[in-house]
N, C-alpha and C. Protein backbone atom coordinates (compact mmCIF):
# COMPACT_ATOMS: atom_id res chain seq x y z
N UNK A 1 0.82 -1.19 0.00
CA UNK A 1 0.00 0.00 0.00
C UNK A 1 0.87 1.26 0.00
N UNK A 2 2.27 1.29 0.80
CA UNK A 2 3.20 2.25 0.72
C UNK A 2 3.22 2.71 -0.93
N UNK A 3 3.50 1.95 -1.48
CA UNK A 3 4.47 1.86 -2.53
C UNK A 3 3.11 2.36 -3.32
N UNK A 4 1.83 1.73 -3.90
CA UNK A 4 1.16 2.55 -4.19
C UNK A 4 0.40 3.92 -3.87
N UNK A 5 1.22 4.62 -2.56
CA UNK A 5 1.17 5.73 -2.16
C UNK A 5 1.70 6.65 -2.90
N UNK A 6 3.26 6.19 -2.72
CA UNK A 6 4.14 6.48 -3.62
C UNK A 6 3.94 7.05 -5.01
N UNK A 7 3.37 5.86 -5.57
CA UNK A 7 3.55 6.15 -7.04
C UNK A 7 2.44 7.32 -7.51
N UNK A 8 1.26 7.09 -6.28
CA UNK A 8 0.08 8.17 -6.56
C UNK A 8 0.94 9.63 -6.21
N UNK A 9 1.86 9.57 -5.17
CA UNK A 9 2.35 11.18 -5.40
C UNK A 9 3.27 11.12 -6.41
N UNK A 10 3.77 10.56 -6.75
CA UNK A 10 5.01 10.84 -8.32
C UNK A 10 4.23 11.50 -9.09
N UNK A 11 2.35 11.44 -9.40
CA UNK A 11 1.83 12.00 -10.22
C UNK A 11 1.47 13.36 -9.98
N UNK A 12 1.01 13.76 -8.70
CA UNK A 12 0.46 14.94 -7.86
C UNK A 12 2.20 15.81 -7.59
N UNK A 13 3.28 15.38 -7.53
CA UNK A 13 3.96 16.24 -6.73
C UNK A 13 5.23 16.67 -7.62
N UNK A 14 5.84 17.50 -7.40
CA UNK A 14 7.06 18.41 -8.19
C UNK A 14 8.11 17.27 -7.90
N UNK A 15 8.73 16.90 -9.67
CA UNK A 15 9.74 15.71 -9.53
C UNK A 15 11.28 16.34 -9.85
N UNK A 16 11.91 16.08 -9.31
CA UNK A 16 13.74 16.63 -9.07
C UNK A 16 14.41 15.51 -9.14
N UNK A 17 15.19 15.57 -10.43
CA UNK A 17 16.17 14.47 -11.27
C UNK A 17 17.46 15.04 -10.44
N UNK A 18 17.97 14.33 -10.24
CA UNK A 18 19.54 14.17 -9.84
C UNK A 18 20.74 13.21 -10.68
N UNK A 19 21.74 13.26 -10.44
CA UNK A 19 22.28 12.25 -10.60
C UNK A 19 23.07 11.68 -9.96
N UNK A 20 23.81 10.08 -9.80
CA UNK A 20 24.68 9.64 -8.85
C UNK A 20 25.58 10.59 -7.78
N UNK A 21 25.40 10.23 -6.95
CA UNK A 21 25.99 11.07 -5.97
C UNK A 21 25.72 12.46 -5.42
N UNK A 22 24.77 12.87 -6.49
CA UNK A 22 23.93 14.44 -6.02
C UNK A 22 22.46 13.88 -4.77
N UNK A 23 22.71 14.54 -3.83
CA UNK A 23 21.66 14.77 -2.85
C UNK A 23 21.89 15.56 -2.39
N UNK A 24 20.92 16.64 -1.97
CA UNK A 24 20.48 18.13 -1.11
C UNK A 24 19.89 18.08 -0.51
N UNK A 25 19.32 19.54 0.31
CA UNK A 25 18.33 19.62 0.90
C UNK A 25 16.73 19.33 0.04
N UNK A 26 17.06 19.86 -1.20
CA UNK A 26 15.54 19.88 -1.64
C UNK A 26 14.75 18.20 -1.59
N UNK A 27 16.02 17.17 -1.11
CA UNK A 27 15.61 15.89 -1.37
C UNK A 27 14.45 15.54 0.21
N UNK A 28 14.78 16.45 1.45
CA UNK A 28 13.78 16.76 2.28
C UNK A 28 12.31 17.14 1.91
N UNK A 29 12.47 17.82 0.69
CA UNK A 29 11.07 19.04 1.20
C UNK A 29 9.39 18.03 1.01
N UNK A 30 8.88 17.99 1.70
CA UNK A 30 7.60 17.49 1.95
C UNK A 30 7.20 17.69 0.27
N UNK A 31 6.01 16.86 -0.42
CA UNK A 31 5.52 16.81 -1.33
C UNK A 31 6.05 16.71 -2.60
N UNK A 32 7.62 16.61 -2.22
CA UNK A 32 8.07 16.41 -3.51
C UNK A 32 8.87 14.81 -3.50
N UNK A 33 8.87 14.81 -5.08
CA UNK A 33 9.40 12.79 -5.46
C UNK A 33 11.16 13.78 -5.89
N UNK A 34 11.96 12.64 -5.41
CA UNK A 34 13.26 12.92 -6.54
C UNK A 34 13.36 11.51 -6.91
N UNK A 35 14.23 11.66 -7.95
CA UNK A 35 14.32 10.85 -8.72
C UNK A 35 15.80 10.93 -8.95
N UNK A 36 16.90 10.14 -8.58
CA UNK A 36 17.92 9.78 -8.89
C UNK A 36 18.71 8.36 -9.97
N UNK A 37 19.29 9.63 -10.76
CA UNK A 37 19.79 8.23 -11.59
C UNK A 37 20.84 7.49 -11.16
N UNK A 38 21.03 6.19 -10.87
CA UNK A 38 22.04 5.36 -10.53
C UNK A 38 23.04 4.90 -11.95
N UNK A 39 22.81 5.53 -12.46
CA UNK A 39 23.68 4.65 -13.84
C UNK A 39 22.74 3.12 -14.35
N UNK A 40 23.43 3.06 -15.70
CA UNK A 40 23.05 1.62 -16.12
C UNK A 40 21.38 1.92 -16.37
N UNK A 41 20.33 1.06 -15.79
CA UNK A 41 18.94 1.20 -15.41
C UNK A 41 18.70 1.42 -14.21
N UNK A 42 19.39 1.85 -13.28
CA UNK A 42 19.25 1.90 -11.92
C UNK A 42 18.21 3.37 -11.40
N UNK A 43 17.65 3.61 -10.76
CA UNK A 43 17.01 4.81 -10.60
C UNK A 43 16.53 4.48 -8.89
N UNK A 44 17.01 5.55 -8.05
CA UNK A 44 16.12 5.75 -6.55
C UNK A 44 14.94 6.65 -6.82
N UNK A 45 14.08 6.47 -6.40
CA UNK A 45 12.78 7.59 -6.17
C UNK A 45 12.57 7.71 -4.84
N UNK A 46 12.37 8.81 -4.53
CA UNK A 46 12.10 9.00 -2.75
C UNK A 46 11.29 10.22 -2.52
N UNK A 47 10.61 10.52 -1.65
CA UNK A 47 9.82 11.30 -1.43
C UNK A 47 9.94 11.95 -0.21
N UNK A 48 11.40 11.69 0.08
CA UNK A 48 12.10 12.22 1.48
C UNK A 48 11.28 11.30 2.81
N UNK A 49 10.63 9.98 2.64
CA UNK A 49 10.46 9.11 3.72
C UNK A 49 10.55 8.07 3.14
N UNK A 50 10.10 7.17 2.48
CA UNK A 50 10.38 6.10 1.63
C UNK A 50 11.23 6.53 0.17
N UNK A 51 11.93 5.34 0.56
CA UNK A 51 13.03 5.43 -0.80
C UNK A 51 12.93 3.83 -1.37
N UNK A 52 12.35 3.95 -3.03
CA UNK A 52 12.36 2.74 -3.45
C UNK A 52 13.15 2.91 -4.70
N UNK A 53 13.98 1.65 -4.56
CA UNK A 53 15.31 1.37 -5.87
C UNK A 53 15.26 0.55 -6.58
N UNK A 54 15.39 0.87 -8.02
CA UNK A 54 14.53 -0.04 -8.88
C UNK A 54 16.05 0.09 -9.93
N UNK A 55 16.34 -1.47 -10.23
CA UNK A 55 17.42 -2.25 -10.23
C UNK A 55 18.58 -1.67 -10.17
N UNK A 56 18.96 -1.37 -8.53
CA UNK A 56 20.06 -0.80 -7.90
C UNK A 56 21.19 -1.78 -8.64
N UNK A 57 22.44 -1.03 -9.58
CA UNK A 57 23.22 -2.10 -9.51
C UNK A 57 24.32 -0.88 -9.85
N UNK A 58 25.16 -0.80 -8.61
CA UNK A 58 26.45 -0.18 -8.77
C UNK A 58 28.11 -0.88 -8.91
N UNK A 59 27.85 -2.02 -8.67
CA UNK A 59 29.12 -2.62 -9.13
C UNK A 59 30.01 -2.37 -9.91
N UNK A 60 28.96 -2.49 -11.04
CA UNK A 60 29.78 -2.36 -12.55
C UNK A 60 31.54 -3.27 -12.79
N UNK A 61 30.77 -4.87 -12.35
CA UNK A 61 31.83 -5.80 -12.91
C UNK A 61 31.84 -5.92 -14.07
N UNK A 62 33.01 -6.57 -14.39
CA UNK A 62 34.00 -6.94 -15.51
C UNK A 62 33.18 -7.73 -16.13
N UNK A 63 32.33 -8.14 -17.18
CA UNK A 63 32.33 -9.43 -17.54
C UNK A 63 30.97 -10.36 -17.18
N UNK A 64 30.90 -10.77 -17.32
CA UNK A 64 31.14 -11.93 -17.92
C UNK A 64 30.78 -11.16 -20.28
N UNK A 65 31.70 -11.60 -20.82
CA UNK A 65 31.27 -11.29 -22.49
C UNK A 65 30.24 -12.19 -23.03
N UNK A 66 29.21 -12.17 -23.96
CA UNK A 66 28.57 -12.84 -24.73
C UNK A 66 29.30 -13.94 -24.99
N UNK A 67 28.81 -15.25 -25.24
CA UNK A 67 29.48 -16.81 -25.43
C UNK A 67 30.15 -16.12 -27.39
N UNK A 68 31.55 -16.30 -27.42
CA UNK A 68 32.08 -15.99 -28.66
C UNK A 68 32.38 -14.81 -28.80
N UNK A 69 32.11 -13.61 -27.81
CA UNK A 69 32.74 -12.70 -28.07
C UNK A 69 34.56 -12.61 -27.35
N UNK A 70 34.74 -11.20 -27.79
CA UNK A 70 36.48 -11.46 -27.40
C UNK A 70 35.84 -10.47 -25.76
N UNK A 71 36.86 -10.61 -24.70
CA UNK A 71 36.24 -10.39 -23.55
C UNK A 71 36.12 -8.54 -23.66
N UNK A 72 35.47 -8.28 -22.76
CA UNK A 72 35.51 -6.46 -22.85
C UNK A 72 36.93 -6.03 -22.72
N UNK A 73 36.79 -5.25 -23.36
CA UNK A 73 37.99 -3.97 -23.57
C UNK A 73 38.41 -3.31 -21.69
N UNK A 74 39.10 -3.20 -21.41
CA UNK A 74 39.46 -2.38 -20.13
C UNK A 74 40.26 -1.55 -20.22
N UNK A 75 39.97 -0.12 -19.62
CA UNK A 75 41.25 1.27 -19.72
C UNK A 75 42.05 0.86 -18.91
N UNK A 76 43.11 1.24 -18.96
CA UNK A 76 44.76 1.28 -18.06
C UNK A 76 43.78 1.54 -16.76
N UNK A 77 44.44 1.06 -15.69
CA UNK A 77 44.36 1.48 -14.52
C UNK A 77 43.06 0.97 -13.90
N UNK A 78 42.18 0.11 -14.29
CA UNK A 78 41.30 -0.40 -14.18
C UNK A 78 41.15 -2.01 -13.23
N UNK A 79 41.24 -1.55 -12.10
CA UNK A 79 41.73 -3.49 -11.36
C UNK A 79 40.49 -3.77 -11.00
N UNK A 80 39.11 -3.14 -11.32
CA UNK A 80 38.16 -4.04 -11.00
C UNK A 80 38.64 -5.36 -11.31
N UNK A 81 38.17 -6.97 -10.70
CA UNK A 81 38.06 -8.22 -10.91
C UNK A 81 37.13 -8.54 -12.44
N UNK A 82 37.98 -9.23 -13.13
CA UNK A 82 37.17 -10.20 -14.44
C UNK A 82 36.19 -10.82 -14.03
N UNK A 83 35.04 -11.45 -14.63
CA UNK A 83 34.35 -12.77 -14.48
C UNK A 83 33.72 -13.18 -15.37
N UNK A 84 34.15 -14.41 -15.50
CA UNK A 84 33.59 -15.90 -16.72
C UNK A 84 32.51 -15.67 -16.35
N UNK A 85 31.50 -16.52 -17.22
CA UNK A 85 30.31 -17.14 -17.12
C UNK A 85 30.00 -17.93 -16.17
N UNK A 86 31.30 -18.78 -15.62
CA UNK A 86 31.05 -19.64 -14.30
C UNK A 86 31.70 -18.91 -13.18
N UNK A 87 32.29 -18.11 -12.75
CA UNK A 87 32.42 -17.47 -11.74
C UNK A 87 31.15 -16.73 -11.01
N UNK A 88 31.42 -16.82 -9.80
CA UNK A 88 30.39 -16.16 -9.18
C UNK A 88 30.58 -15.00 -8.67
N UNK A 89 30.49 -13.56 -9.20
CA UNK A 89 30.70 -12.22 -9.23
C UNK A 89 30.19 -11.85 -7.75
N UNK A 90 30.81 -11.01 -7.28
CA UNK A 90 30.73 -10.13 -6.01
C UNK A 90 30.49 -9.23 -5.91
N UNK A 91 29.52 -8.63 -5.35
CA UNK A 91 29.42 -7.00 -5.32
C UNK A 91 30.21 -6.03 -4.79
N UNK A 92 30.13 -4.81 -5.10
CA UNK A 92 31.19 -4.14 -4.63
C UNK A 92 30.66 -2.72 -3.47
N UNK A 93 30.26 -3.58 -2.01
CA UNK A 93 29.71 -2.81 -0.88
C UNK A 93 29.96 -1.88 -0.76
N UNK A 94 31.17 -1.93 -0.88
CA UNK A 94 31.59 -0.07 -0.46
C UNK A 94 30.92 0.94 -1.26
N UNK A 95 30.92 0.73 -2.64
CA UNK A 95 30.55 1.69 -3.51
C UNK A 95 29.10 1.49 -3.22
N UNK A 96 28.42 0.81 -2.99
CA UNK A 96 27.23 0.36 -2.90
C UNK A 96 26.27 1.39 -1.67
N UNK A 97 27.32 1.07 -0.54
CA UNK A 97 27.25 1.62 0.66
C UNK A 97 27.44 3.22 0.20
N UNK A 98 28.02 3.26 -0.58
CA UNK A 98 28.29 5.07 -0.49
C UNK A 98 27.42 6.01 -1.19
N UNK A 99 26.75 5.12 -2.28
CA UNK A 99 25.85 5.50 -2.96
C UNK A 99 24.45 5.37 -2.89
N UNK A 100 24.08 4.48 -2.14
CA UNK A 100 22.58 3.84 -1.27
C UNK A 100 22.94 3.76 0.03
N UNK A 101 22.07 5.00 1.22
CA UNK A 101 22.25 4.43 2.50
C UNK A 101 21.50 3.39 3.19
N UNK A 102 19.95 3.14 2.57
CA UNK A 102 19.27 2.52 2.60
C UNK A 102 18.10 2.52 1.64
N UNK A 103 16.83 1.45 1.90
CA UNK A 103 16.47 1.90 0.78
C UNK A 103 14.68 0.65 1.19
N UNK A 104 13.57 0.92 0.72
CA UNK A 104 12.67 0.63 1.31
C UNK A 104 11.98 -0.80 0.49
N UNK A 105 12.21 -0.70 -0.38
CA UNK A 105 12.05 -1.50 -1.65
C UNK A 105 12.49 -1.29 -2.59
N UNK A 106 12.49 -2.57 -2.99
CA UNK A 106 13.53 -2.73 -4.16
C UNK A 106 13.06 -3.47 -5.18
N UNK A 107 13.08 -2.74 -6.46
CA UNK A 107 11.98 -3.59 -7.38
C UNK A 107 13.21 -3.59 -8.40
N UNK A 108 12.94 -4.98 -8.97
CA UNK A 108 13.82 -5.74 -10.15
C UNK A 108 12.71 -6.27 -11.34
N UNK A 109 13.63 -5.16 -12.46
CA UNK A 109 12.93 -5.67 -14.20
C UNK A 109 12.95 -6.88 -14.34
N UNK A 110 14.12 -7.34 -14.18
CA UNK A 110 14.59 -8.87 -14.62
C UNK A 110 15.95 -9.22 -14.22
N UNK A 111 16.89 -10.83 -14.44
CA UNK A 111 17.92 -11.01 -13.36
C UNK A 111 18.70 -11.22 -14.18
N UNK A 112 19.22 -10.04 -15.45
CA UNK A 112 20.34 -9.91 -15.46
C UNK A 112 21.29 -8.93 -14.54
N UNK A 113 22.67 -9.65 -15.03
CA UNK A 113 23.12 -9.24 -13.49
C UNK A 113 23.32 -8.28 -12.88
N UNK A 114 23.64 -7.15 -14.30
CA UNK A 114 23.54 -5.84 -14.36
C UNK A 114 22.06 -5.06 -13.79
N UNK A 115 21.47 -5.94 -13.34
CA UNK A 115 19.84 -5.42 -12.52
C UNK A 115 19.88 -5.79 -11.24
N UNK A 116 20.70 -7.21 -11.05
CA UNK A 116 19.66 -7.76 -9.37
C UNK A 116 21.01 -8.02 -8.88
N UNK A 117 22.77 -7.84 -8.99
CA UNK A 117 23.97 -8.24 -8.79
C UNK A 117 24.06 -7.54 -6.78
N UNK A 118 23.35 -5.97 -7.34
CA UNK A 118 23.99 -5.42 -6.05
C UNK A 118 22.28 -5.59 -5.00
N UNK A 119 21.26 -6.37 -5.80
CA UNK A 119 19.99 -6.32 -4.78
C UNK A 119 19.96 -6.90 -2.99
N UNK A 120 20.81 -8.41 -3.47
CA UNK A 120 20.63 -8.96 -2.00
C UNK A 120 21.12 -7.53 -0.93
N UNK A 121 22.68 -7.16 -1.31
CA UNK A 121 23.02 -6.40 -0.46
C UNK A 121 22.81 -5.03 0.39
C-alpha cells in the first residue's frame, strides 16, 4: 500500500532528477518525489520518507562477455576483478554503501546481473 502511495504522489507532486551522488536539501522538502539516476537502469525515487530502488546495480563488474565474443575492452588502470560465465561475481559494498544508505524496496525488471547483482546487499 506504501508503494502505491508512492507512485500516486510521483503523479500529484514536483519531480527533481539528480544524478549519482547528487543529494540536497531539496531531497527533504515534503511533497516532492526525486528521482535519482544510478547509472546503467538503476534509478532511486524518494519522497524524502520512503526510498524505493529499482534495479540498484552499482558494481559495474568486468564481464562476464557474450558466449564468442572477445572479452571487454578495459582502460589502463582499471583493477576491478574479471568474471567468466562460471564465476560467481561479487558485489562491490563499499561503492554500494556510499551511494545507497538505505532503501525501502527494491523492485527488479529482470535477473540480469547488471539489474539484481547489487539487490541482496
Amino acid at each position: 500500500m506504501r508503494l502505491a502511495g508512492l507512485a500516486a504522489l510521483t503523479l500529484s507532486a514536483t519531480v527533481v532528477c539528480g544524478l549519482p551522488g547528487q543529494r540536497g536539501a531539496s531531497d527533504e522538502r515534503s511533497g516532492q518525489v526525486v528521482l535519482r539516476y544510478l547509472g546503467t537502469a538503476g534509478w532511486e525515487i524518494s519522497d524524502g520518507t520512503t526510498i524505493v530502488l529499482i534495479d540498484p546495480y552499482l558494481s559495474r563488474i568486468v564481464g562476464p562477455s557474450p558466449p564468442g565474443a572477445p572479452p571487454f575492452a578495459r582502460t589502463p588502470g582499471d583493477t576491478r576483478p574479471g568474471y567468466g560465465w562460471e564465476d560467481r561475481p561479487v558485489p562491490d559494498v563499499a561503492v554500494i554503501d556510499s551511494h545507497v544508505p538505505r532503501a525501502d524496496f527494491i523492485l527488479v525488471t529482470h535477473t540480469h546481473y547488471d539489474h539484481v547483482l547489487d539487490v541482496p546487499h
